[in-house]
N, C-alpha and C. Protein backbone atom coordinates (compact mmCIF):
# COMPACT_ATOMS: atom_id res chain seq x y z
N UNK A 1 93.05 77.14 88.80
CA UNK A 1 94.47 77.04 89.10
C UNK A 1 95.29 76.63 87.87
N UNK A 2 94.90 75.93 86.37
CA UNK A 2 95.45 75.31 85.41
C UNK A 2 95.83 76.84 84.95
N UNK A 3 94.93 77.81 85.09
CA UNK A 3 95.39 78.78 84.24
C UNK A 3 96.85 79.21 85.03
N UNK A 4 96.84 79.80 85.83
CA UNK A 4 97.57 80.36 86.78
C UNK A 4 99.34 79.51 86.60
N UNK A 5 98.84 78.20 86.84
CA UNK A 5 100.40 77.11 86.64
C UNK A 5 100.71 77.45 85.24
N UNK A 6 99.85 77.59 84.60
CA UNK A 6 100.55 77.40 82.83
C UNK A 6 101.01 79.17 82.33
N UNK A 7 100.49 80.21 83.18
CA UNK A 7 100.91 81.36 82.94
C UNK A 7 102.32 81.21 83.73
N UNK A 8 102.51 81.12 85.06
CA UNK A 8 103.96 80.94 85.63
C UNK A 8 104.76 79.83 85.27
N UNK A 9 104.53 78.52 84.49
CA UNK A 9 105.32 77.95 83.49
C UNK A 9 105.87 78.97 82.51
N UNK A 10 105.06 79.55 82.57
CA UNK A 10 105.45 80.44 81.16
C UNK A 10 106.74 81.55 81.39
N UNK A 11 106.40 82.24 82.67
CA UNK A 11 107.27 82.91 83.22
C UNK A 11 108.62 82.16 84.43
N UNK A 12 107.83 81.19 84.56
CA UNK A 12 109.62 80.07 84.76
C UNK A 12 110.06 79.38 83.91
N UNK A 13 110.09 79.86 82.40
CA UNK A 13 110.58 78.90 81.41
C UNK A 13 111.95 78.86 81.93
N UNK A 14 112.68 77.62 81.30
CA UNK A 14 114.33 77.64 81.09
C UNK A 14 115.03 78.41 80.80
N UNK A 15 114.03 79.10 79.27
CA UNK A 15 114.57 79.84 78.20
C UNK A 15 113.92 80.38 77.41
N UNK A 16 114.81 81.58 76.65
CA UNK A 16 113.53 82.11 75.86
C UNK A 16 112.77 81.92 75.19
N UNK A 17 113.43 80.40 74.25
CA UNK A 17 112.24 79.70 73.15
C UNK A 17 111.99 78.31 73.94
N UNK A 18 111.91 78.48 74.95
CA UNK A 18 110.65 77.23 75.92
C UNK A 18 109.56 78.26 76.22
N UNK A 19 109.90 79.51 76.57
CA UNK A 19 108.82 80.53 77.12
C UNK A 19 107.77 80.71 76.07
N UNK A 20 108.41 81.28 74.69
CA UNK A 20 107.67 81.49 73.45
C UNK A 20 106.93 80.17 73.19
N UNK A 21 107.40 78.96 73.43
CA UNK A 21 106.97 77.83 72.79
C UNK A 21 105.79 77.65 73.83
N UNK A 22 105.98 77.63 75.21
CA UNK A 22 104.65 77.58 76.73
C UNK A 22 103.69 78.75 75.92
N UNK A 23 103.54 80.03 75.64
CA UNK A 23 103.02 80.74 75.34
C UNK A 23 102.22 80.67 74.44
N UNK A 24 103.01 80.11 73.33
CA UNK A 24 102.50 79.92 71.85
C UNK A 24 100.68 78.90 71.87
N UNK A 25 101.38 77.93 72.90
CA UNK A 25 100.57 76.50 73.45
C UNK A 25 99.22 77.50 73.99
N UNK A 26 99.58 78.54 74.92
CA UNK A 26 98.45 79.04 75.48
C UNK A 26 97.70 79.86 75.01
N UNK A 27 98.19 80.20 73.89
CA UNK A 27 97.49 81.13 72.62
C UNK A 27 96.53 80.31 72.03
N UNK A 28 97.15 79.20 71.93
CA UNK A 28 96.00 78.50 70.85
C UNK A 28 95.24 77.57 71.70
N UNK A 29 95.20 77.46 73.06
CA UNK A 29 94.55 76.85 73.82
C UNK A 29 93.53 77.92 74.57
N UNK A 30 93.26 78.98 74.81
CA UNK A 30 92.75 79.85 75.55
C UNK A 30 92.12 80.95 74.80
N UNK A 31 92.86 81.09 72.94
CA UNK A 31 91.88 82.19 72.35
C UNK A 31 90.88 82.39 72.45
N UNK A 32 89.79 81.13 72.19
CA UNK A 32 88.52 81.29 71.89
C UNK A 32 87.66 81.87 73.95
N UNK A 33 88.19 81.20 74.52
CA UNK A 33 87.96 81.25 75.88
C UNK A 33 88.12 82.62 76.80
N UNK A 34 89.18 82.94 76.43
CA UNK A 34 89.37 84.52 77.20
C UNK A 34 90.33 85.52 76.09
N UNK A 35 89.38 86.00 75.37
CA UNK A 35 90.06 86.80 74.10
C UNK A 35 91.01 88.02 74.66
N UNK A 36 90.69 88.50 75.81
CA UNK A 36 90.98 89.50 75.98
C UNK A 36 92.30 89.65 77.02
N UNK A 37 92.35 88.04 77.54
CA UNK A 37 93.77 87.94 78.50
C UNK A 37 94.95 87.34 77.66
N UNK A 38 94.29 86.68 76.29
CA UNK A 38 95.58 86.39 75.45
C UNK A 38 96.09 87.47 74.21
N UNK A 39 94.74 88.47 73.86
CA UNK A 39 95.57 89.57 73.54
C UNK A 39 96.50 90.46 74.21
N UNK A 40 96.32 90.67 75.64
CA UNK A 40 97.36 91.13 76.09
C UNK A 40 98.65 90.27 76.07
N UNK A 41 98.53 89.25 76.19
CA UNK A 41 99.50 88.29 76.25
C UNK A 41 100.31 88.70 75.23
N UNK A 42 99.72 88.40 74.52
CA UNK A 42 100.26 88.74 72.69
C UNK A 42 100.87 89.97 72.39
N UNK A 43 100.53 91.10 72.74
CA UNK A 43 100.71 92.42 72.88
C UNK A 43 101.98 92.55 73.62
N UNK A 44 102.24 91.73 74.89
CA UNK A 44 103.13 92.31 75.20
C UNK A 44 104.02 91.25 75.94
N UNK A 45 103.78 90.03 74.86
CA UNK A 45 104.79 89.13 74.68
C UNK A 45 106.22 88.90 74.82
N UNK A 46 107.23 89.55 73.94
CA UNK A 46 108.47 90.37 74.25
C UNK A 46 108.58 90.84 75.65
N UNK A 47 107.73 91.79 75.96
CA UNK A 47 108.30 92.67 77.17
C UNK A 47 108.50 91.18 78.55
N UNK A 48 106.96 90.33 78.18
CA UNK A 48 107.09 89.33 79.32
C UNK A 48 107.99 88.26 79.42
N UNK A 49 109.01 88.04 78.09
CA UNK A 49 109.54 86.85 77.90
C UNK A 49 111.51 87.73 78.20
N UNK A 50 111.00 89.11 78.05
CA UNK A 50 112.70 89.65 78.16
C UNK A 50 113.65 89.12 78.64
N UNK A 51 112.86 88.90 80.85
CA UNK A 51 113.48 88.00 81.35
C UNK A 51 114.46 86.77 81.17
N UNK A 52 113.65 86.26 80.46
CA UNK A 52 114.44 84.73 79.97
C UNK A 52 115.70 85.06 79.02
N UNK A 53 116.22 86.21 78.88
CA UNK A 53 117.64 86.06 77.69
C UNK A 53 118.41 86.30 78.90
N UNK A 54 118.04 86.96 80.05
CA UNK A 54 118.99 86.85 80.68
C UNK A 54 119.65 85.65 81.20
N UNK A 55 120.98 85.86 82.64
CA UNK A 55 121.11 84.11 82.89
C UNK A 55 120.20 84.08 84.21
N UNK A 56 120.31 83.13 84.22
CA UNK A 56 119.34 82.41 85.12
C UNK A 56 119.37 83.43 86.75
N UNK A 57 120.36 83.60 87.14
CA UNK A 57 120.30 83.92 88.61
C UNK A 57 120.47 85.52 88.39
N UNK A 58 119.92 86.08 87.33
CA UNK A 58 119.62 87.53 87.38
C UNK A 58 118.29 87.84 87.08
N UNK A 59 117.23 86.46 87.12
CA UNK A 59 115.94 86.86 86.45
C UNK A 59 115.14 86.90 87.34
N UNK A 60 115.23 86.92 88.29
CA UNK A 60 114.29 87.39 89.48
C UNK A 60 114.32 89.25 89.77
N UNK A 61 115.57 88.98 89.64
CA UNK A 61 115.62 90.55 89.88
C UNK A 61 115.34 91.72 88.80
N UNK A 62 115.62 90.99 87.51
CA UNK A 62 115.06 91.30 86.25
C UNK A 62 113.75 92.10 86.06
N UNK A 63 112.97 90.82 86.80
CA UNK A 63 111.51 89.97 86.32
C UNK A 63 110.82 91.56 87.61
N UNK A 64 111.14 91.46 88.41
CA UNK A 64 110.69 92.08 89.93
C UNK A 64 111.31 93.07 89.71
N UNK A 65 111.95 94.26 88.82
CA UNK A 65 112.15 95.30 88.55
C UNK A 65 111.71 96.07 88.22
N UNK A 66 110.16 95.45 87.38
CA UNK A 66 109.36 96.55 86.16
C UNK A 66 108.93 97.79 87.09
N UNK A 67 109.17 99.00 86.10
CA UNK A 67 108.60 100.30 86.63
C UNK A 67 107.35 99.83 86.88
N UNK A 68 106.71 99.24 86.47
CA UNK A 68 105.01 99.44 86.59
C UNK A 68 104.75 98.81 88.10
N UNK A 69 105.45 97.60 88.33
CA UNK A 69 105.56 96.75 89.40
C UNK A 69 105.93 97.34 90.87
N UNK A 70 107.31 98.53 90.47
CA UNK A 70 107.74 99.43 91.73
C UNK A 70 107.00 100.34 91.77
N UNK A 71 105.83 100.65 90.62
CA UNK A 71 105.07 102.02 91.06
C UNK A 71 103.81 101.53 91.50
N UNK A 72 103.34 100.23 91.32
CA UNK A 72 102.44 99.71 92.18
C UNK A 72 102.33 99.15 93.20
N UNK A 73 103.43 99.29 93.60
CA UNK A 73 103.46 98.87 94.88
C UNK A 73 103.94 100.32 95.52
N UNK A 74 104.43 101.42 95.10
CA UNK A 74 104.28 102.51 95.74
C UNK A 74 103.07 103.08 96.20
N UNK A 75 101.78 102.91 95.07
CA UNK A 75 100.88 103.39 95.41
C UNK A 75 100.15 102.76 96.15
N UNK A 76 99.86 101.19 96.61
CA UNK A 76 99.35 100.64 97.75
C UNK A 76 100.38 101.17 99.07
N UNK A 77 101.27 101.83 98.97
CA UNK A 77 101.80 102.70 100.56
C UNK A 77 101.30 103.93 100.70
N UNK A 78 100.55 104.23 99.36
CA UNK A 78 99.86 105.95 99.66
C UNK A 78 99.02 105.95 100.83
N UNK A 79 98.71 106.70 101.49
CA UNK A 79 97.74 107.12 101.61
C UNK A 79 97.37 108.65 102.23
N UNK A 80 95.63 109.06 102.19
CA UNK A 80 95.64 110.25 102.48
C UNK A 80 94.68 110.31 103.80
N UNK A 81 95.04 111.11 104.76
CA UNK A 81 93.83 111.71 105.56
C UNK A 81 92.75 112.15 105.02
N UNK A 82 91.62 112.32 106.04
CA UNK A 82 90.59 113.00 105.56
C UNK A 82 91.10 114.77 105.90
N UNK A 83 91.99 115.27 106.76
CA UNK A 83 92.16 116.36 106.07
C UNK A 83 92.86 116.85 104.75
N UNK A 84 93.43 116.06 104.80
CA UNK A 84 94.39 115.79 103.16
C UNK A 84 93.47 116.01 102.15
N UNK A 85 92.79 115.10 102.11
CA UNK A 85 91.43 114.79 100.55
C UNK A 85 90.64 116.14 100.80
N UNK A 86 90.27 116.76 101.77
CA UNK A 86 89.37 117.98 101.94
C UNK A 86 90.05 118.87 101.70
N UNK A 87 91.20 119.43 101.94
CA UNK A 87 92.19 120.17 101.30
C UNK A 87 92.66 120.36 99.41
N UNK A 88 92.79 119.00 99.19
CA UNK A 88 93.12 118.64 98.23
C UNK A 88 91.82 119.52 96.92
N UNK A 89 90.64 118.85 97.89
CA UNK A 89 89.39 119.11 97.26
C UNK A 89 89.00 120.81 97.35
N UNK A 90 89.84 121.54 98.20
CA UNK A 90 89.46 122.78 98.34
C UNK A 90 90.23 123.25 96.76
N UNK A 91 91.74 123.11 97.15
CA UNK A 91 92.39 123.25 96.24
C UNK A 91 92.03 123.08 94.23
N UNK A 92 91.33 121.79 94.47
CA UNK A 92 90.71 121.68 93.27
C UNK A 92 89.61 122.73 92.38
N UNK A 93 88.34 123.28 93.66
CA UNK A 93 87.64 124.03 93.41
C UNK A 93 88.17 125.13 93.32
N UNK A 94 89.06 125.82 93.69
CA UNK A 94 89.61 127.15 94.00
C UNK A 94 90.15 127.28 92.40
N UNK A 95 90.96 125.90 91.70
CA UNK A 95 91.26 126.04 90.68
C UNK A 95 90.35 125.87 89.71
N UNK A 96 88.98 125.16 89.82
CA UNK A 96 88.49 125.00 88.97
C UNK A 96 88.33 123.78 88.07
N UNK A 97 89.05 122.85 89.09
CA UNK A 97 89.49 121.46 88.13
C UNK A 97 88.43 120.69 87.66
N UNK A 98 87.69 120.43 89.07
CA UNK A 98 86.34 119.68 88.78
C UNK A 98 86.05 119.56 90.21
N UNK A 99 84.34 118.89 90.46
CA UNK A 99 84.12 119.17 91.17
C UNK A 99 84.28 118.17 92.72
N UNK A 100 84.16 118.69 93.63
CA UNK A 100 84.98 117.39 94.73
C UNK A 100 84.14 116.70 95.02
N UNK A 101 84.92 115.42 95.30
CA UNK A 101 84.87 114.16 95.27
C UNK A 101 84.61 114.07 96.80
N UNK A 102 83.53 112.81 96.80
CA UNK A 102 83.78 112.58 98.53
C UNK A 102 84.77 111.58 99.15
N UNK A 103 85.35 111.20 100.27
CA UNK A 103 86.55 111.18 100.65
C UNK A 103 86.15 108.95 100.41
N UNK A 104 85.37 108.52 99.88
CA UNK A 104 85.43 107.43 99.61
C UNK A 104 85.72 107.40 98.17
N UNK A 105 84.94 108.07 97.06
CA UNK A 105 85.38 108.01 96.28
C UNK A 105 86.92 108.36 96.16
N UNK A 106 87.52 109.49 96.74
CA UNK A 106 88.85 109.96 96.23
C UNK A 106 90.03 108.82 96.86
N UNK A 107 89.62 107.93 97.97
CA UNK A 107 90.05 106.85 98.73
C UNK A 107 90.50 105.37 97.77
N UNK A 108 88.79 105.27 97.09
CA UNK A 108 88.96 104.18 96.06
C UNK A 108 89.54 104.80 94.81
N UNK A 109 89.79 106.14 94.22
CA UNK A 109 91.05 106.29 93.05
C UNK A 109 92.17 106.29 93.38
N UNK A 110 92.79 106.58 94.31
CA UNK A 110 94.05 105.80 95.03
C UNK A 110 94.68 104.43 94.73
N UNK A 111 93.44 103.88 95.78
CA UNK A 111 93.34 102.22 95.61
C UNK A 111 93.37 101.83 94.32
């Protein structure tokens, strides 16, 4: 849970250089430990701290805007029948795409 509070400290900073400064702290506290959740961090630092230049009572809506955020949550409303995926899969072979998938696998690339 320490991780979790000190990542959403990070994303409820005040401001943009309290956010950078929470961040900075978790860079050098967590490198050696999980290399691969503070390079992203790092990577895409900016994009996560944007929020904070705004004012305060527009950063929720800001924050809860990202394309990536509205298209993931579009795709947990997909879904397909099993005549759908067998169709789909006819369609595939007819073109040549590759070869079909059974309706769990094509279920869990969705998911």
């Amino acid at each position: 849970m320490e991780l979790k509070g000190e990542l959403l400290a990070i994303r409820d900073a005040a401001g943009w250089e309290q956010g950078k400064e929470l961040a900075q702290g978790f860079i050098a506290r967590y490198r050696d430990l999980y290399p691969l959740l503070v390079k992203c961090l790092e990577d895409d630092l900016e994009a996560t701290l944007a929020h904070l230049r705004v004012p305060f009572r527009h950063r929720r809506h800001v924050r809860t805007t990202k394309l990536v955020e509205r298209t993931s949550r579009r795709w947990k409303k997909v879904s397909f029948s099993a005549v759908e995926i067998a169709r789909l899969d006819a369609l595939r072979r007819e073109l040549g795409i590759e070869e079909p998938r059974t309706e769990t696998e094509a279920i869990q690339e969705v998911c």
